[in-house]
C-alpha atoms as a PDB file:
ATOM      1  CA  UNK A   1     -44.255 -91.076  -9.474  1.00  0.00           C
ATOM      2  CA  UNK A   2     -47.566 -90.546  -7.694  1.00  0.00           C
ATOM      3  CA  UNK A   3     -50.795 -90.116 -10.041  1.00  0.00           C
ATOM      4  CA  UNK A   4     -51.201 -86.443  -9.463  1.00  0.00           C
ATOM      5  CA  UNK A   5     -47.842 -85.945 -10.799  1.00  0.00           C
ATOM      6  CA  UNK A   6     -48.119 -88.348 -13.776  1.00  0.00           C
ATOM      7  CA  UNK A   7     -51.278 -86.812 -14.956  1.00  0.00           C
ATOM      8  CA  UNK A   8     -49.640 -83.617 -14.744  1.00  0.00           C
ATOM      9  CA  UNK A   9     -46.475 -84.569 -16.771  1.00  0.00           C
ATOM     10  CA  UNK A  10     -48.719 -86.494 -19.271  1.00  0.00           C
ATOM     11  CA  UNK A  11     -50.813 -83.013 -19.625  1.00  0.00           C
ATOM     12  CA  UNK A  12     -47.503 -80.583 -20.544  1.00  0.00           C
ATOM     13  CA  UNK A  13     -46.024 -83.246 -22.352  1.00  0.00           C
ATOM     14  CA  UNK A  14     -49.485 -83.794 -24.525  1.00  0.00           C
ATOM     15  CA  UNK A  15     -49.788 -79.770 -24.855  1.00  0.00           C
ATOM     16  CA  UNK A  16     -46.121 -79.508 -25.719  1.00  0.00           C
ATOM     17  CA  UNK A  17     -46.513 -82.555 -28.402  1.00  0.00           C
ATOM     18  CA  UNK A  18     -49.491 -80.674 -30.251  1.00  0.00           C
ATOM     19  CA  UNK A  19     -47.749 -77.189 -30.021  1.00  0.00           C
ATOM     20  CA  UNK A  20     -44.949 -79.105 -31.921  1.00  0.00           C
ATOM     21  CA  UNK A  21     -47.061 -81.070 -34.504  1.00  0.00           C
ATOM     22  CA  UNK A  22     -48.950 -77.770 -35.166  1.00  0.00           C
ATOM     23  CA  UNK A  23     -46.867 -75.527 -35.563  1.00  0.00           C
ATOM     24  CA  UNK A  24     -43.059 -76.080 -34.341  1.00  0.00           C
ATOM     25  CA  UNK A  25     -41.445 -76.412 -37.508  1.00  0.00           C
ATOM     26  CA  UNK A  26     -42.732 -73.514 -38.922  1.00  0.00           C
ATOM     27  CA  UNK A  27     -41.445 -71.622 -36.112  1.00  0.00           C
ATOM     28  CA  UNK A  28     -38.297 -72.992 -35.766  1.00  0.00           C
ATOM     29  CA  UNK A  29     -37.716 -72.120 -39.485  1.00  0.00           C
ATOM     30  CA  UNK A  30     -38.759 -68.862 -39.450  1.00  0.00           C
ATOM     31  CA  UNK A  31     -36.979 -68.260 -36.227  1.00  0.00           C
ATOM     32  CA  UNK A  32     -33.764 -69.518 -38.085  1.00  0.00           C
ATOM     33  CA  UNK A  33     -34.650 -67.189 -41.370  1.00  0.00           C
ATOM     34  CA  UNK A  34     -34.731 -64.195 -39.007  1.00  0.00           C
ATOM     35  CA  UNK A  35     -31.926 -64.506 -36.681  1.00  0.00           C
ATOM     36  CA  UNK A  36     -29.697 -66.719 -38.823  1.00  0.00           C
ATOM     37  CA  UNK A  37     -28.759 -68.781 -36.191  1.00  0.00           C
ATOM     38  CA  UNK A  38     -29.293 -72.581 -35.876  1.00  0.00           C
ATOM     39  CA  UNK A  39     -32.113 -73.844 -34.261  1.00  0.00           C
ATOM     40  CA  UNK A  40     -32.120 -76.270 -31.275  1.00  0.00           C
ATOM     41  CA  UNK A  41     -33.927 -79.492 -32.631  1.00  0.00           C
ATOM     42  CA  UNK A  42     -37.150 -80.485 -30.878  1.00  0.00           C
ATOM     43  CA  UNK A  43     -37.382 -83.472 -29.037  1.00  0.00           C
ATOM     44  CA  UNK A  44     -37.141 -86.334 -31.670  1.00  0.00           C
ATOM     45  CA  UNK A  45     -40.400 -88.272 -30.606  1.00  0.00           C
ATOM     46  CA  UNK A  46     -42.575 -85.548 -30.325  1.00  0.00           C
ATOM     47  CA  UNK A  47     -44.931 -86.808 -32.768  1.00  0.00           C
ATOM     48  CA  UNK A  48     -45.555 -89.764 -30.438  1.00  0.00           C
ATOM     49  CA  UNK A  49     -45.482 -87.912 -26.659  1.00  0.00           C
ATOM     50  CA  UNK A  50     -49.506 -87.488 -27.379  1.00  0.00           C
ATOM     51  CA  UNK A  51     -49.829 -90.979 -26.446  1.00  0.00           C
ATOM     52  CA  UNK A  52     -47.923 -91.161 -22.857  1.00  0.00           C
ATOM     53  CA  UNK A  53     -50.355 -92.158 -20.620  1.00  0.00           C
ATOM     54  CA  UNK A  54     -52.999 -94.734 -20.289  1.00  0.00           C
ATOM     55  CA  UNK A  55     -55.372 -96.129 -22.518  1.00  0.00           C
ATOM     56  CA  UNK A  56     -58.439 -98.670 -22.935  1.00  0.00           C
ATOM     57  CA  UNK A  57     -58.761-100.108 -26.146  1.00  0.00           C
ATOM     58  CA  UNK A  58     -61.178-102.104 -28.582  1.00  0.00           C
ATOM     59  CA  UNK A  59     -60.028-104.370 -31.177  1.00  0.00           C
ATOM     60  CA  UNK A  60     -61.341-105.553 -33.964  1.00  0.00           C
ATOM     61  CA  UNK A  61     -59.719-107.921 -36.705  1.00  0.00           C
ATOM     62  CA  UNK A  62     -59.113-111.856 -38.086  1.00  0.00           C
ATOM     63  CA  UNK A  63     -59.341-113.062 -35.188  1.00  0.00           C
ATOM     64  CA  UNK A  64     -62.512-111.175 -33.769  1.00  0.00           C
ATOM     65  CA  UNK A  65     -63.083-108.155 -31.161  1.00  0.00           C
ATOM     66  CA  UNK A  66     -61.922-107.912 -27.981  1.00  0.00           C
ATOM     67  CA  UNK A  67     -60.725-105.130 -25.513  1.00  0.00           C
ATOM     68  CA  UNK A  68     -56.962-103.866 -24.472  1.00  0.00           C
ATOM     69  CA  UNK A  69     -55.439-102.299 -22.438  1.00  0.00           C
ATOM     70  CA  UNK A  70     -52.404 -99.636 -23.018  1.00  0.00           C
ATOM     71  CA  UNK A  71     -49.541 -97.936 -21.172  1.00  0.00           C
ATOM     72  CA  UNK A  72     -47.023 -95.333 -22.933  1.00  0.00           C
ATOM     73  CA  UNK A  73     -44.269 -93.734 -21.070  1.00  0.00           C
ATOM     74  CA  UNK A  74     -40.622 -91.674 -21.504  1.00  0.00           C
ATOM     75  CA  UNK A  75     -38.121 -93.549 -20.240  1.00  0.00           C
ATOM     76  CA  UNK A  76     -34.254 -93.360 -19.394  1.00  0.00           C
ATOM     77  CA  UNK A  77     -34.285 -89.470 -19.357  1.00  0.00           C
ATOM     78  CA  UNK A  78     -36.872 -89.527 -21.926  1.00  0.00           C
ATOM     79  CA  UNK A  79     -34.639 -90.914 -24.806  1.00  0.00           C
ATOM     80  CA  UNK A  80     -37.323 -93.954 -25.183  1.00  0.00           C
ATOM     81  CA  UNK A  81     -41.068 -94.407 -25.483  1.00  0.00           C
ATOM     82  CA  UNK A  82     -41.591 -97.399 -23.864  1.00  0.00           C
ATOM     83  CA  UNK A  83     -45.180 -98.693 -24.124  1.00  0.00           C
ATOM     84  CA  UNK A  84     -46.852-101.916 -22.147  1.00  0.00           C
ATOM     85  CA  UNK A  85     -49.961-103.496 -24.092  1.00  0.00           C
ATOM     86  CA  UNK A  86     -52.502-106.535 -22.988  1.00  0.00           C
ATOM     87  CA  UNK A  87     -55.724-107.777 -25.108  1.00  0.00           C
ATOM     88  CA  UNK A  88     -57.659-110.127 -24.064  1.00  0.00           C
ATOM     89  CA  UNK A  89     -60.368-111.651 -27.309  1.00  0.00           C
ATOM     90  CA  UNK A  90     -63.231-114.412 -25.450  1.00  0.00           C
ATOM     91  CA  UNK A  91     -64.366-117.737 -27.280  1.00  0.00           C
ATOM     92  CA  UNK A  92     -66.035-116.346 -30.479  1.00  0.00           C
ATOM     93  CA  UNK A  93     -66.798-117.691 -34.044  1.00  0.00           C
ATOM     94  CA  UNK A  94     -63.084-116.409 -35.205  1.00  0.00           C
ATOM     95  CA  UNK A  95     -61.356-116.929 -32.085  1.00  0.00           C
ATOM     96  CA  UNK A  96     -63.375-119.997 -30.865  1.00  0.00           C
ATOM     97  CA  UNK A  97     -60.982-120.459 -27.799  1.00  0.00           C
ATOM     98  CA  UNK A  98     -60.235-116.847 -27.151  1.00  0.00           C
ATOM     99  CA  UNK A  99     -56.977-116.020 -26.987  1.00  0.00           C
ATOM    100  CA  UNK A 100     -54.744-113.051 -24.461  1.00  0.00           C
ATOM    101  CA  UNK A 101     -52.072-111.229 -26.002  1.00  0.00           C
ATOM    102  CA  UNK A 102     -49.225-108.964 -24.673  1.00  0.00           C
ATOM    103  CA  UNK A 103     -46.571-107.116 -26.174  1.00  0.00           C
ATOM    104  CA  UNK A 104     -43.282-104.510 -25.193  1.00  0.00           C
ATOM    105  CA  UNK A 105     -42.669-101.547 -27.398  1.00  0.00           C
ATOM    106  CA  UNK A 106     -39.954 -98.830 -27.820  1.00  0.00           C
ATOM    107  CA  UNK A 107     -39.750 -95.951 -29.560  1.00  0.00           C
ATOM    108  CA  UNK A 108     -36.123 -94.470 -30.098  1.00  0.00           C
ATOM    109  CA  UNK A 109     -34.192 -92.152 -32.893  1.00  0.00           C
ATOM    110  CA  UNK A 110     -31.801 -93.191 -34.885  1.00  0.00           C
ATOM    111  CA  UNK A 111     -29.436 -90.169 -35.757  1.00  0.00           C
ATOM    112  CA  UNK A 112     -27.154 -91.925 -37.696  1.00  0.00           C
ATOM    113  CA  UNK A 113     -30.823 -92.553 -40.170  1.00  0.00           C
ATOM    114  CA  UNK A 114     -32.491 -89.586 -38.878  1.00  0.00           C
ATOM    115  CA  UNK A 115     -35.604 -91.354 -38.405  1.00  0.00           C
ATOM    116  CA  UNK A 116     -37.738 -92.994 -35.280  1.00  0.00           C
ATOM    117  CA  UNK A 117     -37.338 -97.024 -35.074  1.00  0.00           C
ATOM    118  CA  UNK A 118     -40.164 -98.830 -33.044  1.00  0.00           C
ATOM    119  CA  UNK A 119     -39.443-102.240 -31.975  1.00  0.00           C
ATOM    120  CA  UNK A 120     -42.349-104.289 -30.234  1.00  0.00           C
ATOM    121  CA  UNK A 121     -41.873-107.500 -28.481  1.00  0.00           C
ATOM    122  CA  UNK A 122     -44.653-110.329 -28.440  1.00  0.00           C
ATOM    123  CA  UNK A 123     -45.710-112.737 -25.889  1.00  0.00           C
ATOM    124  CA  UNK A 124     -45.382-115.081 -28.713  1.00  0.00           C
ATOM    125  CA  UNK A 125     -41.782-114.489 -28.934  1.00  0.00           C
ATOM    126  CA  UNK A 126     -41.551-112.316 -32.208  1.00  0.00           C
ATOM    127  CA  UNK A 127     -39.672-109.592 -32.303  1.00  0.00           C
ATOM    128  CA  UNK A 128     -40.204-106.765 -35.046  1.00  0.00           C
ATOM    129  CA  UNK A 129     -38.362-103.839 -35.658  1.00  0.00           C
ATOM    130  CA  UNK A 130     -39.385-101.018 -37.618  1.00  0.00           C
ATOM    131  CA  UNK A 131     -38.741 -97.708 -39.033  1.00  0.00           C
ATOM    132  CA  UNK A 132     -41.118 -95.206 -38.923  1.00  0.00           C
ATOM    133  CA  UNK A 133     -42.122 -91.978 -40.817  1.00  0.00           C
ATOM    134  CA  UNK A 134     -44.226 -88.717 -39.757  1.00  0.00           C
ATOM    135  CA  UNK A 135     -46.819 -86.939 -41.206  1.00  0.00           C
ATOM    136  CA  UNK A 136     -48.563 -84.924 -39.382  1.00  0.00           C
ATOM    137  CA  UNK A 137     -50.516 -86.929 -36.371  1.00  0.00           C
ATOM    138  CA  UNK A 138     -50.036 -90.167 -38.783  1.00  0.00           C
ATOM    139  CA  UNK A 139     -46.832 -92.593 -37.921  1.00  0.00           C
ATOM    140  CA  UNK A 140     -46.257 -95.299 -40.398  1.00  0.00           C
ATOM    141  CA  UNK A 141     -43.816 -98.721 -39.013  1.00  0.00           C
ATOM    142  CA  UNK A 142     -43.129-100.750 -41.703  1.00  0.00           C
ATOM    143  CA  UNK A 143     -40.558-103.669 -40.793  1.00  0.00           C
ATOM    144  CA  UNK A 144     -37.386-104.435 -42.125  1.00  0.00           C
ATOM    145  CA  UNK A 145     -36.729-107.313 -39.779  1.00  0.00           C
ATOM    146  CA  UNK A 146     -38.887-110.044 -38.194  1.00  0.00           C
ATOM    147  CA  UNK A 147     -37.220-112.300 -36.054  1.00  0.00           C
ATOM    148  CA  UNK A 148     -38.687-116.210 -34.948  1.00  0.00           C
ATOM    149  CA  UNK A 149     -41.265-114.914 -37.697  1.00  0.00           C
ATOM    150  CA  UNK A 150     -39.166-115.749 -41.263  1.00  0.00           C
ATOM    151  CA  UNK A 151     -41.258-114.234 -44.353  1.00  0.00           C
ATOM    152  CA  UNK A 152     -43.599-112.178 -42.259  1.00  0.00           C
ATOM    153  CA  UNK A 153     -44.049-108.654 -43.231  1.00  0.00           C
ATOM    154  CA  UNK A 154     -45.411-106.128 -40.567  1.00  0.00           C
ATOM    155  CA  UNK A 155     -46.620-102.584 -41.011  1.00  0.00           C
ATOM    156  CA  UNK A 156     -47.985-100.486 -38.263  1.00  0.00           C
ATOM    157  CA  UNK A 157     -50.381 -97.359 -38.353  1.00  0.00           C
ATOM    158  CA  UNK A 158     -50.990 -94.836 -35.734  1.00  0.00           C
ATOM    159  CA  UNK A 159     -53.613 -92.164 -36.171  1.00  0.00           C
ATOM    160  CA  UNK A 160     -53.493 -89.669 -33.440  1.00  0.00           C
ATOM    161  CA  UNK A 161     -56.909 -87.787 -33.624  1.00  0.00           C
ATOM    162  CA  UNK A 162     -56.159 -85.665 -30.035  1.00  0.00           C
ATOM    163  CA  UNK A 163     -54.739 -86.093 -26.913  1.00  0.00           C
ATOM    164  CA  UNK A 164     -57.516 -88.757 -25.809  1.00  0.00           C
ATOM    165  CA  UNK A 165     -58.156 -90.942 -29.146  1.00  0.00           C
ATOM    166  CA  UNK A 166     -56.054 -92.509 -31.349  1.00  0.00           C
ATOM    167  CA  UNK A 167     -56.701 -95.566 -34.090  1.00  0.00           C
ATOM    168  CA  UNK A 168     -53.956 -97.963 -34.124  1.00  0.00           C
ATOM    169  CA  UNK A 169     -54.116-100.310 -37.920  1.00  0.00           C
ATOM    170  CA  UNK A 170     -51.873-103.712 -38.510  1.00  0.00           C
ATOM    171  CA  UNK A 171     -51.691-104.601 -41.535  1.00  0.00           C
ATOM    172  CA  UNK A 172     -49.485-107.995 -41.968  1.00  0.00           C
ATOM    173  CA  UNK A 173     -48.255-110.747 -45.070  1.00  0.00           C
ATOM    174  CA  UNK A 174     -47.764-114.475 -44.250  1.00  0.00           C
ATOM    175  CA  UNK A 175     -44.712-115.792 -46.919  1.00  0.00           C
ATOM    176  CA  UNK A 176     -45.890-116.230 -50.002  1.00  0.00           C
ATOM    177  CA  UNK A 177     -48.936-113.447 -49.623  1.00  0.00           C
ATOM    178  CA  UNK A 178     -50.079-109.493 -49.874  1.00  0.00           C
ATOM    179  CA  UNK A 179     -50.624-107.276 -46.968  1.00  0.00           C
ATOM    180  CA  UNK A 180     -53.611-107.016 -45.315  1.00  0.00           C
ATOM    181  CA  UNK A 181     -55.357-105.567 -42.522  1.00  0.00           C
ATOM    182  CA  UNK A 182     -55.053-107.506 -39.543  1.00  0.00           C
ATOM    183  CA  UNK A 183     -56.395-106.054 -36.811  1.00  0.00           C
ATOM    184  CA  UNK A 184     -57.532-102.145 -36.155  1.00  0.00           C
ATOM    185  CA  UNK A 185     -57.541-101.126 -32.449  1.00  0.00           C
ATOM    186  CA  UNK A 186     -59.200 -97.846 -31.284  1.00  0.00           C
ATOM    187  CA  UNK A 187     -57.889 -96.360 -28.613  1.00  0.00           C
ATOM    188  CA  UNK A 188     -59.507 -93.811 -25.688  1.00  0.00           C
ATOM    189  CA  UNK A 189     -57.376 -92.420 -22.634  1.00  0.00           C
ATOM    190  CA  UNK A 190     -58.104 -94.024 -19.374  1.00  0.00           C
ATOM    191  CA  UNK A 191     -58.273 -92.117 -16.063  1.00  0.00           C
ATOM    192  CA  UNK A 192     -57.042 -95.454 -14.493  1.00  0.00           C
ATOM    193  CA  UNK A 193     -53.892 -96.754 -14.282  1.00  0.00           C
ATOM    194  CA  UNK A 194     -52.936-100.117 -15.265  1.00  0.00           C
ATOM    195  CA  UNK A 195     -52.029-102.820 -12.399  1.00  0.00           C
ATOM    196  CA  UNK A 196     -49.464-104.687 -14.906  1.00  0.00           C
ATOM    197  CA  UNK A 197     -48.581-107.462 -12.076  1.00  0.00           C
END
């Protein structure tokens, strides 16, 4: 898809994504009330299609600041958000060697729950999968499974301000401890587009 085209999709799709969070269920209700028909459902990550695009990020947490960088797009027919992410911390007092990180996410539905699932991938090989709840521009992941990371308890916050910031909170629990924040990443869209190879 050439860039003109992307940043035209990511436009509608943003525009159609606050429409919904605004004001869709309201309308679809009344809608239903008046006509007493049912209601085609809107499109069940809708909360989340604010965010397909590009973004530059900085990070801040245990292990120090650094920057990112951020890709979200619909996939396979748009049935998945997939999202691509890379951070990169330099030699500090927390971090003294620096450290790079990348990670794989997806967004999907599950009907059978009725709910959104994200599961993210790490470069360190951990795998977490969690379901998510809505409120508003606010999704909340907590985990219900960790795997190659026994113990660990995960939850993820996304605060969507608009359609170019959003603030992105971990919050995690070694075995044996409480949660707490780990990192919080704030995120700005980015004209550019990310050369991931």
């Amino acid at each position: 898809m050439r860039n003109s085209q992307r940043r035209h999709r990511v436009g509608t799709l943003a525009v159609a994504g606050l429409a919904l969070l605004a004001g869709g269920r309201a309308a679809r209700a009344q809608e239903a009330e008046t006509t007493g028909e049912p209601v085609a459902a809107a499109h069940p990550l809708a909360p989340l299609t604010l965010l397909v695009g590009n973004w530059e990020g900085a990070i801040d947490g245990k292990l120090g600041t650094g920057r990112g960088v951020r890709e979200y797009e619909l996939v396979m027919g748009d049935l998945y958000l997939a999202s691509r992410h890379r951070s990169v911390r330099l030699p500090q007092e927390k971090s003294p060697e620096g450290d790079e990180h990348e990670e794989l996410g997806v967004f999907s539905f599950d009907r059978e729950r009725g709910t959104i699932v994200y599961r993210e991938f790490m470069g360190e090989g951990v795998v977490v999968r969690s379901p998510c709840t809505v409120d508003g521009m606010k999704v909340v992941c907590v985990a219900e499974a960790v795997e190659s990371g026994p113990g660990i308890r995960a939850r993820l916050t996304i605060e969507i301000t608009d359609r170019y910031r959003f603030t992105e909170t971990y919050d995690l629990a070694f075995p044996g401890r409480e949660l707490e924040r780990y990192f919080t990443n704030v995120w700005t869209r980015s004209p550019v587009s990310v050369d991931w190879d």
